[in-house]
N, C-alpha and C. Protein backbone atom coordinates (compact mmCIF):
# COMPACT_ATOMS: atom_id res chain seq x y z
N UNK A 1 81.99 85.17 35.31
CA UNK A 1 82.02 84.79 36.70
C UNK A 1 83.15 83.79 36.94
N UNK A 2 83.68 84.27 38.39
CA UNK A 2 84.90 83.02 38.68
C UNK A 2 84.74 81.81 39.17
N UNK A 3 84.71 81.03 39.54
CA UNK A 3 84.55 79.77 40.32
C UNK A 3 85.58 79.58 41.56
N UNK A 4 85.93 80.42 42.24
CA UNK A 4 87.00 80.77 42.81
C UNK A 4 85.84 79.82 44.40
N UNK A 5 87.16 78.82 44.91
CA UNK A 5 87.07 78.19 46.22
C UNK A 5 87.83 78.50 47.14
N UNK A 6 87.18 78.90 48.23
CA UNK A 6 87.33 79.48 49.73
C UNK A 6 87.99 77.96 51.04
N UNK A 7 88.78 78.27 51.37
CA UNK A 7 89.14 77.27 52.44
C UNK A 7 88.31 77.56 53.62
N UNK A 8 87.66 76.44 54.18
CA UNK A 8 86.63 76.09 55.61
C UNK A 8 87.59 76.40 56.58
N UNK A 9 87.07 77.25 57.31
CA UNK A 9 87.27 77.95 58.30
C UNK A 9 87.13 77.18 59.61
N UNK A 10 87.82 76.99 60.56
CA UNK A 10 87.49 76.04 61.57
C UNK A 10 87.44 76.96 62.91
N UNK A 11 86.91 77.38 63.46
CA UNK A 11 86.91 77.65 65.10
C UNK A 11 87.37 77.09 65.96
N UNK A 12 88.53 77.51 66.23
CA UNK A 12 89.33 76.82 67.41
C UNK A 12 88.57 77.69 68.96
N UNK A 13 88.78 76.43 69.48
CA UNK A 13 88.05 76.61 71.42
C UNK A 13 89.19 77.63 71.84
N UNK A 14 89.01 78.96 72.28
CA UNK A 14 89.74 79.56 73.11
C UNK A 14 89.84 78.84 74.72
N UNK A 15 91.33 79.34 75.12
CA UNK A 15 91.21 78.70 76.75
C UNK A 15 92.45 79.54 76.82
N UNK A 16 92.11 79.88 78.16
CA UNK A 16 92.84 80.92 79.13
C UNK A 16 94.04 79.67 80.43
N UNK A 17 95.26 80.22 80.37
CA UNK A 17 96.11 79.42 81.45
C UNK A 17 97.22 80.99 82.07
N UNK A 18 97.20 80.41 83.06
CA UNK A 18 98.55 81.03 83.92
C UNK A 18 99.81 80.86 82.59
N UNK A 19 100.39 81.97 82.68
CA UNK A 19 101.66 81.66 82.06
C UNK A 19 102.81 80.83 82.58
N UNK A 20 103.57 80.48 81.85
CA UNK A 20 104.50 79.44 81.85
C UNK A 20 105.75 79.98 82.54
N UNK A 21 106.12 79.87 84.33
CA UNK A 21 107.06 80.48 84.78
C UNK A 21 108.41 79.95 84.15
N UNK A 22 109.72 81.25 83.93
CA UNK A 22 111.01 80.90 83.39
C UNK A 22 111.50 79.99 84.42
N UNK A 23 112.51 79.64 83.74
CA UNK A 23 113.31 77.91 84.79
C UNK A 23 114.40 78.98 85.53
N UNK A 24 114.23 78.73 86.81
CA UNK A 24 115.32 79.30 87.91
C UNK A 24 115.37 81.02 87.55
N UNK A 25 114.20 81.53 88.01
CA UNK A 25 113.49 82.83 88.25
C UNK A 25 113.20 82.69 90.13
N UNK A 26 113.80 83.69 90.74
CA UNK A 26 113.46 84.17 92.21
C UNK A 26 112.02 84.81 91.95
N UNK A 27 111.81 85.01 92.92
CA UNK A 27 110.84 85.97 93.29
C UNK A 27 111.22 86.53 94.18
N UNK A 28 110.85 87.91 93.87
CA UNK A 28 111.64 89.16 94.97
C UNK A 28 110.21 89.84 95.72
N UNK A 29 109.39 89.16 95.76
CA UNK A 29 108.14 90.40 95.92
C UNK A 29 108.09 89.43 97.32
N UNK A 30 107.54 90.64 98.13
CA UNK A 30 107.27 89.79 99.61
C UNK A 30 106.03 90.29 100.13
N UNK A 31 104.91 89.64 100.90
CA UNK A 31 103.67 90.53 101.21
C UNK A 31 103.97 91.36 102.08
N UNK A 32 103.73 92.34 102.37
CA UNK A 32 103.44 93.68 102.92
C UNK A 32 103.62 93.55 104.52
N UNK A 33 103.67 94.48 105.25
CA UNK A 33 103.78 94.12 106.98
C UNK A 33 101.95 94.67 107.02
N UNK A 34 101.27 93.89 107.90
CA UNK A 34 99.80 93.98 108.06
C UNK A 34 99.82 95.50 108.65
N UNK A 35 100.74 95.67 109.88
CA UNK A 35 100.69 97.19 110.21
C UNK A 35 101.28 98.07 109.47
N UNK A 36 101.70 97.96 108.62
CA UNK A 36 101.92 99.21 107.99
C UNK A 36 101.11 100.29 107.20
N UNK A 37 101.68 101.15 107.72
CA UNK A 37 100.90 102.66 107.44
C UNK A 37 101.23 103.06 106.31
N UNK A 38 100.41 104.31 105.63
CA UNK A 38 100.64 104.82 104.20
C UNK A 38 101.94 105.89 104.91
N UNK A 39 102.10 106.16 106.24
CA UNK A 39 103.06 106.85 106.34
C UNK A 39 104.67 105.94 106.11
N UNK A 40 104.25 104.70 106.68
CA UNK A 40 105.77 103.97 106.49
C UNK A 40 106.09 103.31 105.09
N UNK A 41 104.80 103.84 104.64
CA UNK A 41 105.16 103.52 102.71
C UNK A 41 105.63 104.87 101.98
N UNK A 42 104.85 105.47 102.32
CA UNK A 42 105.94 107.05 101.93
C UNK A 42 107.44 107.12 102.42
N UNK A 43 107.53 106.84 103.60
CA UNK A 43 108.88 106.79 104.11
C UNK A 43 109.85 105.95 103.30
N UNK A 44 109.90 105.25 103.54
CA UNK A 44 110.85 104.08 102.04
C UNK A 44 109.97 103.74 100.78
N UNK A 45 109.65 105.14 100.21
CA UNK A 45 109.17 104.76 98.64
C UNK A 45 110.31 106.48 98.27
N UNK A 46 110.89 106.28 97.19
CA UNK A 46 111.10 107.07 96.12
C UNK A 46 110.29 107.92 95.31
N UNK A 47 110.01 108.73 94.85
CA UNK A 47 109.73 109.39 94.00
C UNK A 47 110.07 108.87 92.56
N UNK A 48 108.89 109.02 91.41
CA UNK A 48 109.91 108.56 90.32
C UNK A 48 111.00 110.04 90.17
N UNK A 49 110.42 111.28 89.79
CA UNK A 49 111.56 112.17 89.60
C UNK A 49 112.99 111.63 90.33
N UNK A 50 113.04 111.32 91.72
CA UNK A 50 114.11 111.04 91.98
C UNK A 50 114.99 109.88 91.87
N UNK A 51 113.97 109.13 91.38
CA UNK A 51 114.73 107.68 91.07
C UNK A 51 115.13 108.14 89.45
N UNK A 52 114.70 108.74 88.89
CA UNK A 52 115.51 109.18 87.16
C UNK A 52 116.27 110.28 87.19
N UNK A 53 116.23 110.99 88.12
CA UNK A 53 117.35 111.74 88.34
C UNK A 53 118.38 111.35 88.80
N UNK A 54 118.05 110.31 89.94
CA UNK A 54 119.06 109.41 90.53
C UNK A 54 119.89 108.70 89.23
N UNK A 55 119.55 108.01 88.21
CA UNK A 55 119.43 106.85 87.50
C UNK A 55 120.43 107.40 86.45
N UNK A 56 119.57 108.72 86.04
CA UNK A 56 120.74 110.20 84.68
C UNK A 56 122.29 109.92 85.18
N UNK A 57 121.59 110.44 86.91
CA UNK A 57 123.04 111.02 87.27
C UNK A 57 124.21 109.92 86.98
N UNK A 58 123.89 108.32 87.35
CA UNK A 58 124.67 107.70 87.38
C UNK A 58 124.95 107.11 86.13
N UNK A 59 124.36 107.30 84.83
CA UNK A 59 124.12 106.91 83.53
C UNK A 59 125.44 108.18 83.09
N UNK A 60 125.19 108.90 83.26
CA UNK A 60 126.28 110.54 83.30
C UNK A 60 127.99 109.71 83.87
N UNK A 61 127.52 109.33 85.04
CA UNK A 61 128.77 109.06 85.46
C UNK A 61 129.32 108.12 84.80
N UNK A 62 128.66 106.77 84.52
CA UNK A 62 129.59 105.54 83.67
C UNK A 62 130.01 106.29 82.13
N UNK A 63 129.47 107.01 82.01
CA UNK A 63 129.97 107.90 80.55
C UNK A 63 130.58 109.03 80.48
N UNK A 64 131.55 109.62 81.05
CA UNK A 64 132.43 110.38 81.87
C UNK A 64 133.83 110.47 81.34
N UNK A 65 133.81 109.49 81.36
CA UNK A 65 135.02 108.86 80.63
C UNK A 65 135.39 108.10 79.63
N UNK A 66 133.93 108.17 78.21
CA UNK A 66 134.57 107.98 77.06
C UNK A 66 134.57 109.06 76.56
């Protein structure tokens, strides 16, 4: 048999915080217009297909010319 000793284990207190905002970060998000409709959110929303098709195409273009 070994005599083998184990290190005491301590339980640290979990605690929950807001994360730590970066130094001189904007915020771009703005709340919503109260009247707005799911129609005037369809209207100026994208598609993803077309925002990565959009995105290829122009990824295509800066590489064109090596």
């Amino acid at each position: 048999m070994s005599n083998k000793t184990y290190p005491e284990i301590q339980n640290k207190t979990t605690t929950a915080a807001e994360p730590v905002v970066a130094y001189a970060v904007q915020s771009i998000s703005r709340a919503p217009k109260e009247s707005m409709t799911k129609e005037d959110v369809l209207a100026n929303t994208m598609s993803v297909d077309a925002y990565f098709d959009e995105l290829i195409s122009l990824v295509h273009k800066d590489y064109v010319n090596l």
